[in-house]
N, C-alpha and C. Protein backbone atom coordinates (compact mmCIF):
# COMPACT_ATOMS: atom_id res chain seq x y z
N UNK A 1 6.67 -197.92 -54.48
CA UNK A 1 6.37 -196.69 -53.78
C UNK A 1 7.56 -196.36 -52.88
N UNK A 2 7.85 -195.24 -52.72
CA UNK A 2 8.76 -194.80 -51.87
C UNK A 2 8.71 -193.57 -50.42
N UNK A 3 9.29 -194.19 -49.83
CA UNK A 3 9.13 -193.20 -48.48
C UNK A 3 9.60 -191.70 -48.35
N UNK A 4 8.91 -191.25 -47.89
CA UNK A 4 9.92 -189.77 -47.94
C UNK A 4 9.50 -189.03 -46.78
N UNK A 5 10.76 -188.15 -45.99
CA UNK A 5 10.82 -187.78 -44.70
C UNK A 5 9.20 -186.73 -44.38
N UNK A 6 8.80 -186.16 -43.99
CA UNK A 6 8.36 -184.99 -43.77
C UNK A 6 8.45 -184.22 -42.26
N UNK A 7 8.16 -183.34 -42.30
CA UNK A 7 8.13 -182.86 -40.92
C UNK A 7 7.07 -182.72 -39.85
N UNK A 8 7.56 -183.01 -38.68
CA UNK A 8 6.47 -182.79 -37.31
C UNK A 8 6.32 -181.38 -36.72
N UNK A 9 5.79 -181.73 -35.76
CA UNK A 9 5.12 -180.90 -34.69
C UNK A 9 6.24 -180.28 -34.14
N UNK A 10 7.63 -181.64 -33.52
CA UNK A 10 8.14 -181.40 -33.19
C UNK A 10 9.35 -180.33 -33.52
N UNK A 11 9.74 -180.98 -35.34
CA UNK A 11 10.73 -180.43 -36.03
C UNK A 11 10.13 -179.12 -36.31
N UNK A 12 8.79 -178.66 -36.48
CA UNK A 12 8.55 -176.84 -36.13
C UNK A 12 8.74 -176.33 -35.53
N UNK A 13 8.51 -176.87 -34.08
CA UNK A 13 8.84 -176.34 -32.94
C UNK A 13 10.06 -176.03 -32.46
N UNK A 14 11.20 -176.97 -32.77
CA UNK A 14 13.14 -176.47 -32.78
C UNK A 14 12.96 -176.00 -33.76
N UNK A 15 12.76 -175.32 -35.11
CA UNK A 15 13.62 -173.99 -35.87
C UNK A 15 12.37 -173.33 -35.53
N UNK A 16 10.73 -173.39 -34.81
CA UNK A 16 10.89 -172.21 -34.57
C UNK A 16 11.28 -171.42 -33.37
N UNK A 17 12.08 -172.09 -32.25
CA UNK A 17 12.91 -171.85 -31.21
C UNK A 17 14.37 -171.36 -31.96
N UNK A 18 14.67 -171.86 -32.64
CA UNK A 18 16.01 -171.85 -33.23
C UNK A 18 15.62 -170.01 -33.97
N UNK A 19 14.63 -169.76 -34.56
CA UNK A 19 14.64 -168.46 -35.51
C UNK A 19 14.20 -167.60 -34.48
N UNK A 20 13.05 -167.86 -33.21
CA UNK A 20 13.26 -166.65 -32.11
C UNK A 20 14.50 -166.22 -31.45
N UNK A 21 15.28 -167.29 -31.30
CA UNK A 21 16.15 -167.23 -30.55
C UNK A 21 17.54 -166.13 -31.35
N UNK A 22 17.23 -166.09 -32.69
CA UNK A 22 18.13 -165.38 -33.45
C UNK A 22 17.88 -164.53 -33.95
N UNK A 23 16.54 -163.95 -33.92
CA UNK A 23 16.11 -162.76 -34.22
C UNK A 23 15.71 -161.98 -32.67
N UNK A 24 15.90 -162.51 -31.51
CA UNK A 24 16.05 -162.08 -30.11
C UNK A 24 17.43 -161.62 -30.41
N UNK A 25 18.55 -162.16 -30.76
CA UNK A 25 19.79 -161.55 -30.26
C UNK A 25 20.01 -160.42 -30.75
N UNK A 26 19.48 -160.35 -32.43
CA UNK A 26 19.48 -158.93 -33.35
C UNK A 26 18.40 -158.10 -32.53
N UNK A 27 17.62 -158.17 -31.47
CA UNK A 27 16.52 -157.42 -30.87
C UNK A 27 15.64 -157.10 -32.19
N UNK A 28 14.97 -158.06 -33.52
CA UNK A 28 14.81 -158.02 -34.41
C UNK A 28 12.95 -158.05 -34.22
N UNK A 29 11.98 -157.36 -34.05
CA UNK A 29 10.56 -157.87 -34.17
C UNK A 29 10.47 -158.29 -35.44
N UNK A 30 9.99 -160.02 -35.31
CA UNK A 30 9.25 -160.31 -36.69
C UNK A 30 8.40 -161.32 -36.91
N UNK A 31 8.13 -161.34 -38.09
CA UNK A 31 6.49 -162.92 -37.51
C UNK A 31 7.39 -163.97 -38.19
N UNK A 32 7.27 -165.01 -38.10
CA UNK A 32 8.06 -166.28 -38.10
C UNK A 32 6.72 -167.37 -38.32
N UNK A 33 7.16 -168.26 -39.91
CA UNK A 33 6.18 -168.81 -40.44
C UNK A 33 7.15 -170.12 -41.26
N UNK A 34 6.52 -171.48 -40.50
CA UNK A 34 6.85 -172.19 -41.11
C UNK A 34 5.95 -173.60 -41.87
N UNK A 35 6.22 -173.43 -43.11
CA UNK A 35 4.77 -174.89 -43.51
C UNK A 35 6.11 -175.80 -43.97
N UNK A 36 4.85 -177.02 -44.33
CA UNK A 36 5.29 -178.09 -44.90
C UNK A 36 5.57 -177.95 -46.64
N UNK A 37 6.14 -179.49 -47.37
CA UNK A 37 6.29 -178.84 -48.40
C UNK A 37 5.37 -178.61 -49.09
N UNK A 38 4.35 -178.83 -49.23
CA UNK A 38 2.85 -178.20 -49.83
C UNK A 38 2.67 -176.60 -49.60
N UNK A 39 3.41 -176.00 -49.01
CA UNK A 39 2.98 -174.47 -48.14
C UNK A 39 2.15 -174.57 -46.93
N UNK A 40 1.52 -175.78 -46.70
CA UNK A 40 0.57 -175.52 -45.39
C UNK A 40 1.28 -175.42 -44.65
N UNK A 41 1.06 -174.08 -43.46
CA UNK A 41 0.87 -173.62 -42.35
C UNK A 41 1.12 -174.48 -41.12
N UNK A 42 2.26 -174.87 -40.52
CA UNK A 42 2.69 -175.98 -39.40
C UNK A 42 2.48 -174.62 -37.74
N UNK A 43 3.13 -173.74 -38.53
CA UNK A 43 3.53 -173.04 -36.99
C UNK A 43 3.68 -171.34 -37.83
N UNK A 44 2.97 -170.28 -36.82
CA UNK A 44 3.62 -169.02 -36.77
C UNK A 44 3.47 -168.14 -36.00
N UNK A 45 4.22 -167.40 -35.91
CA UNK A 45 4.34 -166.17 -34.53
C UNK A 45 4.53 -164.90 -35.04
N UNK A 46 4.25 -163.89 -34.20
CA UNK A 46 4.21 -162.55 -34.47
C UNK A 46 5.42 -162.21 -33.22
N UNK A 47 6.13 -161.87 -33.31
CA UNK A 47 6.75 -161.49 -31.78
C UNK A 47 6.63 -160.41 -31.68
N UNK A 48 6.71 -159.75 -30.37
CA UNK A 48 6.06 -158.68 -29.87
C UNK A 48 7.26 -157.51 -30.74
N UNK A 49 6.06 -156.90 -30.86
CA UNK A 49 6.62 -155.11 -31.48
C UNK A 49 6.40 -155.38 -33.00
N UNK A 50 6.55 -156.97 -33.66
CA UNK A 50 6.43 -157.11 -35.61
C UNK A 50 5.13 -156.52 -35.62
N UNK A 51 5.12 -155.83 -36.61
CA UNK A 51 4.13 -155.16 -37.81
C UNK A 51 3.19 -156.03 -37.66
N UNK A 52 1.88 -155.39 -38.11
CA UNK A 52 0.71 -156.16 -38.38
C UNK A 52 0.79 -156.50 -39.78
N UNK A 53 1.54 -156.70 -40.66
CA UNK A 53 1.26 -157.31 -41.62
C UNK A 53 2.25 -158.08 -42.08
N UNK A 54 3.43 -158.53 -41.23
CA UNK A 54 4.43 -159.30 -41.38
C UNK A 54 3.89 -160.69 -41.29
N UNK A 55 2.87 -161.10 -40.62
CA UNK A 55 2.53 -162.93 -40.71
C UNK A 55 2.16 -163.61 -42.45
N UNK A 56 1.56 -162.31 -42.73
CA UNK A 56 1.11 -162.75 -44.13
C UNK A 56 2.20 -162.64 -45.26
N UNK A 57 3.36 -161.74 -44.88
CA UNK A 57 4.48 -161.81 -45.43
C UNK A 57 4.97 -163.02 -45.38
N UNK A 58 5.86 -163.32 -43.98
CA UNK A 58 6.04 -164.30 -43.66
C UNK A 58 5.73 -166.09 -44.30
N UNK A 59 4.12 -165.84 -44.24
CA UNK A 59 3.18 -167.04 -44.54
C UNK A 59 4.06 -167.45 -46.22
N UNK A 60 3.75 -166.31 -46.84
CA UNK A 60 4.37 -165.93 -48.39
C UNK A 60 5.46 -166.37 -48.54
N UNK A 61 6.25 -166.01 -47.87
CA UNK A 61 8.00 -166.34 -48.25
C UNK A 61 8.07 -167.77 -47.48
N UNK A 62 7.46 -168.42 -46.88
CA UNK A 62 7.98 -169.61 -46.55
C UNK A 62 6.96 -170.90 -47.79
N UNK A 63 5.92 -170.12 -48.10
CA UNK A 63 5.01 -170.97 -49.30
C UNK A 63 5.65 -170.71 -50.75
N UNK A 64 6.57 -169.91 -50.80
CA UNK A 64 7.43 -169.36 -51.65
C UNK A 64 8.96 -170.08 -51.93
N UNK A 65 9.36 -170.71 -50.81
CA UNK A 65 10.41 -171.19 -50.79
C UNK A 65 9.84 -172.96 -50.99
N UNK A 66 9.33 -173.25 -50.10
CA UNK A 66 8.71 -174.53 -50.16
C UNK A 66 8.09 -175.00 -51.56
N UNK A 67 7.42 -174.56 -52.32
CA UNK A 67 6.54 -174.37 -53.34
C UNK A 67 7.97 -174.70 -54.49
N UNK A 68 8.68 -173.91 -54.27
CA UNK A 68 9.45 -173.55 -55.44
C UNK A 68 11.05 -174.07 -55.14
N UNK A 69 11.12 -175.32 -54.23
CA UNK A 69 12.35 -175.64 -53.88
C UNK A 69 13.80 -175.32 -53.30
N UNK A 70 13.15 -173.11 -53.32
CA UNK A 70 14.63 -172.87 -53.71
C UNK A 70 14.52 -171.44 -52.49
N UNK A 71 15.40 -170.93 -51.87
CA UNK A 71 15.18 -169.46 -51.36
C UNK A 71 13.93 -168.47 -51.88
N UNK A 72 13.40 -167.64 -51.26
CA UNK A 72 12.69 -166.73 -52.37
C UNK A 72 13.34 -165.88 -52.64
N UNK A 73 14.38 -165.55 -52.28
CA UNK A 73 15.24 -164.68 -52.93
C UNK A 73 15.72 -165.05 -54.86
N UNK A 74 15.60 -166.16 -54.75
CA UNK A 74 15.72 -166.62 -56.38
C UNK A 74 14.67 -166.08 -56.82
N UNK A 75 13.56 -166.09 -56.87
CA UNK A 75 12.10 -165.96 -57.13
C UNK A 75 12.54 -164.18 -57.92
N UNK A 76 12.81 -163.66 -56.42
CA UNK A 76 13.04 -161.71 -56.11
C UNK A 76 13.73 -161.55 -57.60
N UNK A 77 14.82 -162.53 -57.39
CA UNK A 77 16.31 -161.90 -58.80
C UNK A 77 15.35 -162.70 -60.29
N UNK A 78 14.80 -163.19 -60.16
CA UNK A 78 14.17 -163.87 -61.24
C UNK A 78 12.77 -162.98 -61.92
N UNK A 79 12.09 -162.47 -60.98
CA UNK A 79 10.83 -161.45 -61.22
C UNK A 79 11.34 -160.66 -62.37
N UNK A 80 12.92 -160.01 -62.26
CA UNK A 80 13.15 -159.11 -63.07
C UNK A 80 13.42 -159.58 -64.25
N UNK A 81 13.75 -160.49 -64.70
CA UNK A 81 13.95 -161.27 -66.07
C UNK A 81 12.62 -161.16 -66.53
N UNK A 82 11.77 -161.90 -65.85
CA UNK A 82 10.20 -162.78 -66.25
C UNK A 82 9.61 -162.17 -65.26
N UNK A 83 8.84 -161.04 -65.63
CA UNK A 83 7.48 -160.30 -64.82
C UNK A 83 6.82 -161.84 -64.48
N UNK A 84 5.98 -162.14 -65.70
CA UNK A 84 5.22 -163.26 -65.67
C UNK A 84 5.54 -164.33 -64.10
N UNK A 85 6.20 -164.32 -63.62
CA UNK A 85 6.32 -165.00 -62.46
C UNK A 85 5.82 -164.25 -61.47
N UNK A 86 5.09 -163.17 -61.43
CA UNK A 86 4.33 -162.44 -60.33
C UNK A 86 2.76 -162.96 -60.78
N UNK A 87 2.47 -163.58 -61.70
CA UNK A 87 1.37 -163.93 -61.99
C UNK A 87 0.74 -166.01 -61.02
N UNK A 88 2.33 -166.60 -60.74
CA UNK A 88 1.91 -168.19 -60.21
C UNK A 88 1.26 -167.69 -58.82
N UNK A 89 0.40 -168.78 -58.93
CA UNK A 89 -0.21 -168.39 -57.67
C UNK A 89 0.39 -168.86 -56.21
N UNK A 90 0.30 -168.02 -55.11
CA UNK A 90 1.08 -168.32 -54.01
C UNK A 90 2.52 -168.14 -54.03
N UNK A 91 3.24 -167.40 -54.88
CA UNK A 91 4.34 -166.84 -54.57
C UNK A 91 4.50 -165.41 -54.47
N UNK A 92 5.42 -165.68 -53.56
CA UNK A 92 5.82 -164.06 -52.67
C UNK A 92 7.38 -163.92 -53.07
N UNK A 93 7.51 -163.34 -54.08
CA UNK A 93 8.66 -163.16 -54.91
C UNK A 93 10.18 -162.13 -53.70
N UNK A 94 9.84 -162.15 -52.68
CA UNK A 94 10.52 -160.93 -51.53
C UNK A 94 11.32 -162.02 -50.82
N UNK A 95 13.01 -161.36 -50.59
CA UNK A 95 13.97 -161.93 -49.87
C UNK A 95 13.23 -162.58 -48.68
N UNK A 96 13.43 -163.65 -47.89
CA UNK A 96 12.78 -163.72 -46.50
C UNK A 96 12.71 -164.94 -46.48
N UNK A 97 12.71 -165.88 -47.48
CA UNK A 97 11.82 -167.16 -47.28
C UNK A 97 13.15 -167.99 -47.66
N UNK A 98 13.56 -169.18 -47.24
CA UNK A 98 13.95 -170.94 -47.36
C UNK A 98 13.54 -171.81 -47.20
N UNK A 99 14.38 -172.70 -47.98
CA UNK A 99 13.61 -174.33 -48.19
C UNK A 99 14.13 -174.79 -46.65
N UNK A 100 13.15 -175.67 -46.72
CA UNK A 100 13.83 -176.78 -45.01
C UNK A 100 13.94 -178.24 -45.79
N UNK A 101 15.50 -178.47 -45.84
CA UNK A 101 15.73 -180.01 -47.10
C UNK A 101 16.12 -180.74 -45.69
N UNK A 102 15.92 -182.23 -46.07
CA UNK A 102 16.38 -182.82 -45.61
C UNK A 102 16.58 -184.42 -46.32
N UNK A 103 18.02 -184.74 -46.06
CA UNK A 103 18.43 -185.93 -47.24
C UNK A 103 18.22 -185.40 -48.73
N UNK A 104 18.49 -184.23 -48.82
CA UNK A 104 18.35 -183.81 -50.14
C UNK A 104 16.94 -183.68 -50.63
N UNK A 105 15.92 -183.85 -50.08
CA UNK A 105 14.97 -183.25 -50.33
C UNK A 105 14.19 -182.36 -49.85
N UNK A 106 13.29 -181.64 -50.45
CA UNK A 106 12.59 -180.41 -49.61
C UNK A 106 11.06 -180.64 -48.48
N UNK A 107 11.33 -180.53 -47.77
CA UNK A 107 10.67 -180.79 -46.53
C UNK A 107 9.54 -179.60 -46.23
N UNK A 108 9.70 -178.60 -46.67
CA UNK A 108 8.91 -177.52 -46.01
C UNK A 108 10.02 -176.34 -46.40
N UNK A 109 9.15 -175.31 -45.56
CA UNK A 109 10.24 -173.93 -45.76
C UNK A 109 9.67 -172.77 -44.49
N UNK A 110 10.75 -171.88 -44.31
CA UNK A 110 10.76 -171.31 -43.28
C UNK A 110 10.69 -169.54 -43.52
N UNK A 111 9.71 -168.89 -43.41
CA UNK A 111 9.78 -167.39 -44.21
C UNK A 111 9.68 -166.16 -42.80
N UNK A 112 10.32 -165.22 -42.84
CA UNK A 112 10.14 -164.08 -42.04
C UNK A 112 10.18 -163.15 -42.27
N UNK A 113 9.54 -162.29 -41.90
CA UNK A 113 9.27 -160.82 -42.27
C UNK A 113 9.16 -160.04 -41.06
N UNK A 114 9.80 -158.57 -41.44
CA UNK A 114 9.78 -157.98 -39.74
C UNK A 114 11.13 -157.05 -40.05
N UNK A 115 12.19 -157.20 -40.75
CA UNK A 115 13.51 -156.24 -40.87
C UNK A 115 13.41 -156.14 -42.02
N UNK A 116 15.15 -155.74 -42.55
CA UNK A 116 15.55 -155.53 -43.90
C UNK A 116 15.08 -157.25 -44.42
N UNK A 117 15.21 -157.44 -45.69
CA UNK A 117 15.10 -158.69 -46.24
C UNK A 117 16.37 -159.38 -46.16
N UNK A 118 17.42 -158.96 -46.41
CA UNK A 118 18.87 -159.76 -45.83
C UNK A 118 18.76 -160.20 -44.79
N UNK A 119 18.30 -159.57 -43.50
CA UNK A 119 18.23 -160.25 -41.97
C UNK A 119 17.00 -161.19 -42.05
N UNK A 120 15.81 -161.06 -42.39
CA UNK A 120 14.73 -161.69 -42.28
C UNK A 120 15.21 -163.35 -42.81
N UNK A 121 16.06 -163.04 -43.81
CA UNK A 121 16.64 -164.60 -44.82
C UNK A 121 17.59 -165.17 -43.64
N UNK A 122 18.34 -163.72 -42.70
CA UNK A 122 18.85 -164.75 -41.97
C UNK A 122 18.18 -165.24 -40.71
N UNK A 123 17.16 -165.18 -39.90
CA UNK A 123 16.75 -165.43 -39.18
C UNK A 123 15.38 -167.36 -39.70
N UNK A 124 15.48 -166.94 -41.04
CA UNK A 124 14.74 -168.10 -41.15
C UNK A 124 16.16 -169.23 -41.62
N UNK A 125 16.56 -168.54 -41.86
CA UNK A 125 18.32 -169.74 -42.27
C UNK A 125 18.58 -170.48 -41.14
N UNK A 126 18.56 -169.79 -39.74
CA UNK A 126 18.89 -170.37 -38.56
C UNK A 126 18.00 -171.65 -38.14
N UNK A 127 16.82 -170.98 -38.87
CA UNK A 127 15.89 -172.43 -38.37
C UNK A 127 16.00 -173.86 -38.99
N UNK A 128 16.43 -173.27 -40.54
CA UNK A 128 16.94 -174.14 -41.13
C UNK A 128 17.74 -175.30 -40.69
N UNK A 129 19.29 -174.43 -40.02
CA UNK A 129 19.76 -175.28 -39.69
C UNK A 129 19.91 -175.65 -38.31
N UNK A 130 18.84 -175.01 -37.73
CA UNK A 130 18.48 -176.33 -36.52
C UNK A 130 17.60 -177.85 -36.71
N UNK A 131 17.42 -177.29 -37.86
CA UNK A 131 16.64 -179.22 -38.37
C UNK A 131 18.09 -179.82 -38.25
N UNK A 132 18.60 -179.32 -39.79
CA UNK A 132 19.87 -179.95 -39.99
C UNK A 132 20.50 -180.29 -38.98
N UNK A 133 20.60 -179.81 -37.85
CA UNK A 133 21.98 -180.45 -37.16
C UNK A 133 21.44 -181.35 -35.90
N UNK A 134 19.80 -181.20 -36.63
CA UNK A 134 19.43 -182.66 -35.53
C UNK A 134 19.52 -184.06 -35.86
C-alpha cells in the first residue's frame, strides 16, 4: 500500500488567502471554490459584489479540474472535438478551474468564477501556487 499526500484545512485556507488576495488587487468580484481530489467541497467564498451564481460555477470548475487531472480549460478546447464530453457527470467544461498537484500528483483543484474566464484561471492559478511554494 502506498501513501499519498492530500490536503488540509490548513492548505485551503493559504490558496484560499492566496486567490482573495489576487483577485482583490484586479478589484475582481468572484466566488472562490476549492475541493479535494474527489471534487468534495473543502472551502468557498462569494466575495462581495460576485454574482449569485458564480459559487456553483466555481464549485464546477474546481470538480472539473480535480476530477479530470488537468485545467478545465482542456475540458473547454476538448468539448469542441467530442460534444459527448458534456454528457460525464460533474464536469464544467468553462475556463476557470486547476488542478492543485503536489509531488506530481493531483491533490484537489481550485475553480473561480466572477470575470472573463482568462482572469478567473488566473486567480485560481495563484492559489495553486501558494501550496506549491509551501
Amino acid at each position: 500500500m502506498r501513501n499519498k499526500p492530500s490536503l488540509t484545512a490548513s492548505d485551503a485556507a493559504k490558496m484560499m488567502a492566496a486567490c482573495k488576495a489576487a483577485a482583490a488587487r484586479q478589484q475582481w468580484a468572484v466566488s472562490i471554490a476549492i475541493v479535494d481530489e474527489g471534487g468534495y467541497l473543502l472551502a468557498l467564498e462569494r466575495l462581495d459584489g460576485a454574482h449569485l451564481a458564480t459559487p456553483e460555477a466555481a464549485t464546477g470548475k474546481a470538480r472539473t479540474a480535480a476530477l479530470m487531472r488537468k485545467p478545465s480549460r482542456s475540458m473547454e478546447e476538448r468539448v469542441n472535438d467530442r460534444p459527448a464530453f458534456l454528457r460525464f457527470p460533474y464536469i464544467m467544461p468553462v475556463i476557470g478551474g486547476v488542478p492543485v498537484m503536489h509531488d506530481g500528483e493531483c491533490v484537489g483543484g481550485i475553480g473561480v468564477a466572477g470575470v472573463q474566464s482568462d482572469e478567473d484561471e488566473q486567480v485560481a492559478q495563484a492559489g495553486a501556487d501558494a501550496l506549491a511554494k509551501s
